[in-house]
Protein backbone atom coordinates (compact mmCIF):
# COMPACT_ATOMS: atom_id res chain seq x y z
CA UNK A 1 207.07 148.29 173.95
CA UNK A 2 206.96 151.56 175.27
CA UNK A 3 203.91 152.33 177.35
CA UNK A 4 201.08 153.66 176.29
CA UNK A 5 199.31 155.23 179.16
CA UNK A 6 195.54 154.86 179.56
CA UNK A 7 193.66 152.04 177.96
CA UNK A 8 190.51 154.15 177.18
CA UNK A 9 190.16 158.14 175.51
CA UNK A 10 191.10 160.73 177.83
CA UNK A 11 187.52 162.40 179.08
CA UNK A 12 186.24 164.49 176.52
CA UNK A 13 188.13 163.60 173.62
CA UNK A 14 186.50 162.88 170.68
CA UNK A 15 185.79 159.67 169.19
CA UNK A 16 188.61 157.92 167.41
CA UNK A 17 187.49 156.50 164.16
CA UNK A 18 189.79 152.86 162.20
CA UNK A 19 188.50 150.77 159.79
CA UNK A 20 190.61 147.10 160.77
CA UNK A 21 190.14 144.77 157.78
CA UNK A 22 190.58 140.65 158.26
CA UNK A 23 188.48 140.86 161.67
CA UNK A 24 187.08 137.85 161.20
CA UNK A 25 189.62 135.80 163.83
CA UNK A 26 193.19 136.26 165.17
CA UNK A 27 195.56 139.43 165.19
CA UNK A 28 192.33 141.50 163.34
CA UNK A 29 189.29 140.17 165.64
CA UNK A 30 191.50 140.64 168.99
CA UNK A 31 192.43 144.13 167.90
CA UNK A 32 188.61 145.23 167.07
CA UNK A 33 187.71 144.10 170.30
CA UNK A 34 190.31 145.96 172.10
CA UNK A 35 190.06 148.66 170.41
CA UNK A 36 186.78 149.15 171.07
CA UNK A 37 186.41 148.80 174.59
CA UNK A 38 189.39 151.30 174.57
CA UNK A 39 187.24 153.64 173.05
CA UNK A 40 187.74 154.01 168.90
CA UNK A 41 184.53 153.79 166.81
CA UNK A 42 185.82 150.83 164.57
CA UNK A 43 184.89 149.69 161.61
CA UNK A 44 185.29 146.08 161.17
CA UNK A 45 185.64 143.78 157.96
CA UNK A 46 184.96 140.23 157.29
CA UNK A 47 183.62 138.09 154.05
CA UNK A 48 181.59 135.53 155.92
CA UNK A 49 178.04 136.83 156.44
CA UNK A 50 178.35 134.47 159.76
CA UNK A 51 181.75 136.69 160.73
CA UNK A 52 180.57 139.69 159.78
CA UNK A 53 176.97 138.74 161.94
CA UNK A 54 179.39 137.49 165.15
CA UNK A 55 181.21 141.20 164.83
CA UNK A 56 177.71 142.67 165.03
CA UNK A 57 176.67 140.92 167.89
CA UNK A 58 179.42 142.54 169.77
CA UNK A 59 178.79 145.99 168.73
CA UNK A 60 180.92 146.29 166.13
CA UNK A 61 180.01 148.09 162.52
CA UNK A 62 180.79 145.50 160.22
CA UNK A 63 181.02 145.25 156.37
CA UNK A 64 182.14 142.97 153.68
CA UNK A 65 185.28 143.42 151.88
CA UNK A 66 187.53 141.39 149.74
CA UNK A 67 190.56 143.11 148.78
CA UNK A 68 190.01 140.96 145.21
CA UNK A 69 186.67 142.71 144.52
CA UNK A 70 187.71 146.51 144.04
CA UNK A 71 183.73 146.69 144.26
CA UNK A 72 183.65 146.08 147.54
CA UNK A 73 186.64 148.23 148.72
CA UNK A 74 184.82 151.38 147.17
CA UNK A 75 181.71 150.25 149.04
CA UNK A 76 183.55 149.96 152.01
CA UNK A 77 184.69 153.59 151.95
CA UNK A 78 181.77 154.89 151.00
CA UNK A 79 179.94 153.42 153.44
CA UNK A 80 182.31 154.24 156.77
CA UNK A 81 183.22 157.84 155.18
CA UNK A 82 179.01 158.15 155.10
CA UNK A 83 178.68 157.11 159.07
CA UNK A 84 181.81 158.97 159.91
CA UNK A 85 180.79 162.63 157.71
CA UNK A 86 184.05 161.80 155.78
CA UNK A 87 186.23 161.50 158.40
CA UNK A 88 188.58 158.39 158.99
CA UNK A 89 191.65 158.56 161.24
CA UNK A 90 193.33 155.34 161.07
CA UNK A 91 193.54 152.10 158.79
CA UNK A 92 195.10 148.78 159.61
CA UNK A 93 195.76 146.81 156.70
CA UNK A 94 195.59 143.50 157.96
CA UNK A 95 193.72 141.20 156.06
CA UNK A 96 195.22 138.54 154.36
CA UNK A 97 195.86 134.80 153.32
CA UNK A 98 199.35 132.57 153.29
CA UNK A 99 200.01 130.55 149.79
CA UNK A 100 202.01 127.65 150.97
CA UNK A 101 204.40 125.83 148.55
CA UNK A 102 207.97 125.87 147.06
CA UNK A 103 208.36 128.98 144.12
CA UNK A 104 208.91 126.34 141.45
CA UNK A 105 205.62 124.75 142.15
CA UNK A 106 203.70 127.93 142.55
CA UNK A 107 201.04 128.50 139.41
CA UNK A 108 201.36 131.81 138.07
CA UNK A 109 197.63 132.21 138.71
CA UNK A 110 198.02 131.17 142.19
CA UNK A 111 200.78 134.55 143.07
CA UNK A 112 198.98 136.78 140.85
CA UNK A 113 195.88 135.68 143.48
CA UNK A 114 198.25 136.31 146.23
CA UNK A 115 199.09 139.62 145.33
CA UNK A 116 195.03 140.68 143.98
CA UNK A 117 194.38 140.34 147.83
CA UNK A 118 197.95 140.77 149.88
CA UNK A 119 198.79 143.75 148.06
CA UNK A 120 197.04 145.14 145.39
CA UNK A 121 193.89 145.50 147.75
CA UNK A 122 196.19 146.81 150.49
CA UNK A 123 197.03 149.50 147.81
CA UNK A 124 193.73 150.37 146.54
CA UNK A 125 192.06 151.05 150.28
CA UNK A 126 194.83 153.02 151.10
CA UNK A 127 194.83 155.04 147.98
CA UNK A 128 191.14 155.89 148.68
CA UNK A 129 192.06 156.95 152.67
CA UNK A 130 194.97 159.40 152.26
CA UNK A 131 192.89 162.03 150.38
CA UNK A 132 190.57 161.92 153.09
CA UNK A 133 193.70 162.39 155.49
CA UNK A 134 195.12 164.75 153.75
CA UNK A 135 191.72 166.83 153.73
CA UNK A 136 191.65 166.99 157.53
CA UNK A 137 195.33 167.14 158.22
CA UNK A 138 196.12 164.12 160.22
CA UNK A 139 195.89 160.12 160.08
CA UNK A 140 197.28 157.17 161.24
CA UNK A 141 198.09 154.19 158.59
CA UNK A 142 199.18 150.97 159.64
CA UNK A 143 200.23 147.82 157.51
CA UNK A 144 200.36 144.22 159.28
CA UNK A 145 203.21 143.15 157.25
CA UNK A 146 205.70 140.16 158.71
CA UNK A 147 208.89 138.99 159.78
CA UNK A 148 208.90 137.22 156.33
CA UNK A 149 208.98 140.49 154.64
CA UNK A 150 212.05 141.10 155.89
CA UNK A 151 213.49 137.34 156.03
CA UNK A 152 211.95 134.62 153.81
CA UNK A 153 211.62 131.20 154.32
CA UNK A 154 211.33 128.11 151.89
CA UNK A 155 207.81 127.21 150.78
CA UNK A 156 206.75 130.87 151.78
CA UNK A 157 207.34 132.13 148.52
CA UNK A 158 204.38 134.00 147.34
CA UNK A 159 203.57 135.37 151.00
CA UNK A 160 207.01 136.66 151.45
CA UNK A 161 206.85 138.19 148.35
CA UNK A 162 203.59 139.73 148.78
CA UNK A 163 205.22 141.25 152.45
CA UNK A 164 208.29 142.28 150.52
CA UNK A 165 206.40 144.22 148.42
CA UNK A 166 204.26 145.96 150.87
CA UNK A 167 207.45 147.04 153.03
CA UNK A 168 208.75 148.61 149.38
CA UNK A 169 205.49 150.21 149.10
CA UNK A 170 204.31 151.67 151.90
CA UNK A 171 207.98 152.62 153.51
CA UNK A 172 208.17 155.01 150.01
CA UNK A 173 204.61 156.03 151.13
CA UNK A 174 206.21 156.96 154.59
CA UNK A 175 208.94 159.10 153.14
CA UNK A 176 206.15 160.76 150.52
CA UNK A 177 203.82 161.76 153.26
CA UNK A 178 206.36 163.62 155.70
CA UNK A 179 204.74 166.82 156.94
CA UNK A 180 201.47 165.78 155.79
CA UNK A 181 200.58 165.09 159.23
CA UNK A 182 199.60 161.54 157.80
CA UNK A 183 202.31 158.60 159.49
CA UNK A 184 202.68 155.09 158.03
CA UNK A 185 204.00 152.57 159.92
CA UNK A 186 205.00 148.47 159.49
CA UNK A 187 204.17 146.03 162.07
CA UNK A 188 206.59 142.64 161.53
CA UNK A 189 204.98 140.15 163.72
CA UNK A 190 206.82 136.81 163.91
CA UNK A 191 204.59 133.60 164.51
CA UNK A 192 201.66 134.83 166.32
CA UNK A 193 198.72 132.55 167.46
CA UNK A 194 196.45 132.81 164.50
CA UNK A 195 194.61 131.02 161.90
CA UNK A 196 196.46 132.51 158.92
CA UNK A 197 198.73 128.68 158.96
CA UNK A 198 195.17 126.37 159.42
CA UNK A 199 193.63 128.72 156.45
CA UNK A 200 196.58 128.46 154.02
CA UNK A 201 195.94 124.45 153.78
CA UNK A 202 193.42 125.39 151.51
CA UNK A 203 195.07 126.86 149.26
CA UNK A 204 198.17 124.60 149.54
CA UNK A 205 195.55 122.25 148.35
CA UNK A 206 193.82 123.82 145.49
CA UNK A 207 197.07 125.00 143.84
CA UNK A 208 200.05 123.17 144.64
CA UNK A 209 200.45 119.63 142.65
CA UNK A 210 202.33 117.83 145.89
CA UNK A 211 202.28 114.53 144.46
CA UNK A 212 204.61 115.06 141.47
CA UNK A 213 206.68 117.42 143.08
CA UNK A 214 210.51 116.90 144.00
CA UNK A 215 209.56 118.33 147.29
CA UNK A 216 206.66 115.88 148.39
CA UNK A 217 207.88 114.79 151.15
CA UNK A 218 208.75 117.84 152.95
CA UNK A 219 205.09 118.88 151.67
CA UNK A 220 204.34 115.59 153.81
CA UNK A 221 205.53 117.07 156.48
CA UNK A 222 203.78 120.69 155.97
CA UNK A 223 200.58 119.31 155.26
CA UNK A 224 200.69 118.11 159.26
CA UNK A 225 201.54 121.10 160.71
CA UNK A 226 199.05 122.64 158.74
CA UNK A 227 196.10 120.17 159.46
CA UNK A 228 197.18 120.90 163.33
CA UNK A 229 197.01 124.62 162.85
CA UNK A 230 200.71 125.54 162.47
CA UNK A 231 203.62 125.39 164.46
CA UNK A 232 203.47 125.63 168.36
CA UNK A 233 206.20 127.11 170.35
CA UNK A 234 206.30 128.91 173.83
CA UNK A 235 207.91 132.01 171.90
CA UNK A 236 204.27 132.15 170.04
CA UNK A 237 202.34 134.85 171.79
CA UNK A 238 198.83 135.54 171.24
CA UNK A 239 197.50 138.79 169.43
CA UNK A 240 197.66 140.91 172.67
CA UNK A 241 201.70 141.47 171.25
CA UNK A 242 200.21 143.07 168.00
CA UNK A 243 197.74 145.03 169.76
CA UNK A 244 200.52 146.71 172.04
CA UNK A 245 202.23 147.79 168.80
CA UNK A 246 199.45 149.19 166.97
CA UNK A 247 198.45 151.15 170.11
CA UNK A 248 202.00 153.01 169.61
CA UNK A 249 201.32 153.18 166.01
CA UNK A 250 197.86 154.93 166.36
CA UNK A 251 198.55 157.24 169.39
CA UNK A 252 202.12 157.89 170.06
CA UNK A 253 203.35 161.50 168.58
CA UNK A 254 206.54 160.12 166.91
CA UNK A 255 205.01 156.24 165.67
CA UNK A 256 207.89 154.29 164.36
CA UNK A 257 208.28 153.27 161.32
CA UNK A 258 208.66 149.45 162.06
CA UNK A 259 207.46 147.11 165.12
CA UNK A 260 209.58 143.96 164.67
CA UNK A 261 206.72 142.04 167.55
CA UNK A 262 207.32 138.30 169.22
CA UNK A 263 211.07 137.01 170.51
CA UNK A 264 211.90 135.03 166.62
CA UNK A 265 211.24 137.94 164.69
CA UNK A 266 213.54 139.78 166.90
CA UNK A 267 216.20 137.50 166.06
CA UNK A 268 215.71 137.40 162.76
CA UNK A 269 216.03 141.02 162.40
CA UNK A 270 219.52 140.72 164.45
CA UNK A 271 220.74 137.71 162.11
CA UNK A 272 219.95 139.35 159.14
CA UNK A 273 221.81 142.33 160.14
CA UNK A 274 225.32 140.13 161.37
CA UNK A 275 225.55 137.20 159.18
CA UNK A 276 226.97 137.12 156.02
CA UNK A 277 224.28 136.63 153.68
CA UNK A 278 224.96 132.85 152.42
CA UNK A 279 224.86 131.56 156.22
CA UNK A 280 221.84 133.55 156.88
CA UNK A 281 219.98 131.60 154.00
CA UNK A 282 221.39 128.19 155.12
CA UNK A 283 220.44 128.69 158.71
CA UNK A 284 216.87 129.86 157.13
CA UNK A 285 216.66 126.97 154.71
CA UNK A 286 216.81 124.41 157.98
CA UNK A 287 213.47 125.69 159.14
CA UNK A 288 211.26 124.51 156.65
């Protein structure tokens, strides 16, 4: 990652202000913090009252939002656009849950779910920024998508499709908005140190019917890697790699498009782009 130069606003400049949704622990609570003590005026969101109170402790203007509850997006806006005198210059989408399980055992119900808050949320925030962008001439906005959006992986069904729909959406959203002064970019994070793995367990449990499944005992096998968090590697960073590349996102003059972030997703992107599609999907199909 290109370097970014100071860590805090240059004397003088005027307060930075990003509304950074899912700060309630990994990529999103690391990022609020660092933000912050780099200078932006953030605007941090959480559903649990306790999250939301921990975020205030630190300084940090916090506010419920669940991208399922289109209520509470407009509030959101309203309420930051109020503090700010209708000014916003950044969003990071990154708030979002994991639906574990294999396609064929995935409820209808349960991806339409996945989508209400890994997309269709995603969609309606932004929708409600870019006028405000487009009003003032400039903004930054930035979608924490993943390495799964651009290569799937069995029993990630409904969260790769929920990525792969995001990358469609927002990379026409990119094109649409050239010369607007508005930029969109994608950040593809690999596995990341995070509690996105620990918190999909609960859904894994509520809608997946493991025990008359074909695939129970590879759920076996899931279900303890879940229940200890997810999968530990030495190539899992902590959040610090996502920060770096939303820092280029937010301030550099030409932001890119992507940031493909951590060593796997990096390969992944390479593989995908050498191997003939059938081998790609059988060396895929030997990580679940």
């Amino acid at each position: 990652m290109a370097s970014l130069g100071q860590s805090t606003l240059p004397p003088g400049e005027e307060l930075r202000t990003i509304i950074i949704t899912g700060a309630s622990s990994g990529i999103g609570a690391y990022c609020t913090r660092a933000l912050k003590a780099e200078g932006w005026r953030v605007f941090a969101t959480a559903r649990k009252p306790e999250d939301i109170a921990a975020l205030e402790a630190d300084g940090i203007e916090a506010f419920y939002l669940d991208y399922r509850e289109p209520g509470s997006i407009e509030t959101l806006v309203a309420s930051v656009l109020e503090r700010t005198g209708g000014r916003l210059d950044a969003l990071f989408n990154n708030g979002a849950y994991a639906q574990p399980g294999a396609v064929e055992d995935l409820p209808v119900a349960a991806l339409r779910e996945q989508f209400e808050a890994n997309v269709f949320g995603w969609h309606d925030l932004t929708h409600r920024v870019v006028p405000v962008m487009r009003r003032q001439g400039h903004g930054r906005l930035v979608h924490c998508s993943s390495i799964l959006g651009l290569a799937p992986l069995p029993f990630r069904g409904a969260y790769s499709a929920s990525k792969h729909a995001i990358e469609g959406l927002m990379l026409c959203m990119h094109q649409e908005l050239q010369g607007s002064g508005i930029h969109v970019s994608l950040i593809e994070p690999g596995p990341v140190t995070s509690k996105i793995a620990s918190n999909g367990l609960v859904w894994f449990l509520r809608n997946i019917d493991r025990e008359n499944s074909v695939h129970r005992l590879a759920y076996e096998a899931q279900l303890q890697r879940l229940q200890a968090g997810g999968s530990t590697s030495r190539l899992k960073p902590g959040p610090e790699v996502v920060h770096a590349a939303l820092r280029h996102a937010l301030l550099s003059r030409r932001p890119r498009p992507h940031y493909v972030v951590t060593v796997p997703a990096r390969i992944g992107v390479v593989l995908k782009r050498i191997l003939p599609a059938s081998m790609l999907y059988r060396l895929l199909a030997k990580r679940a």
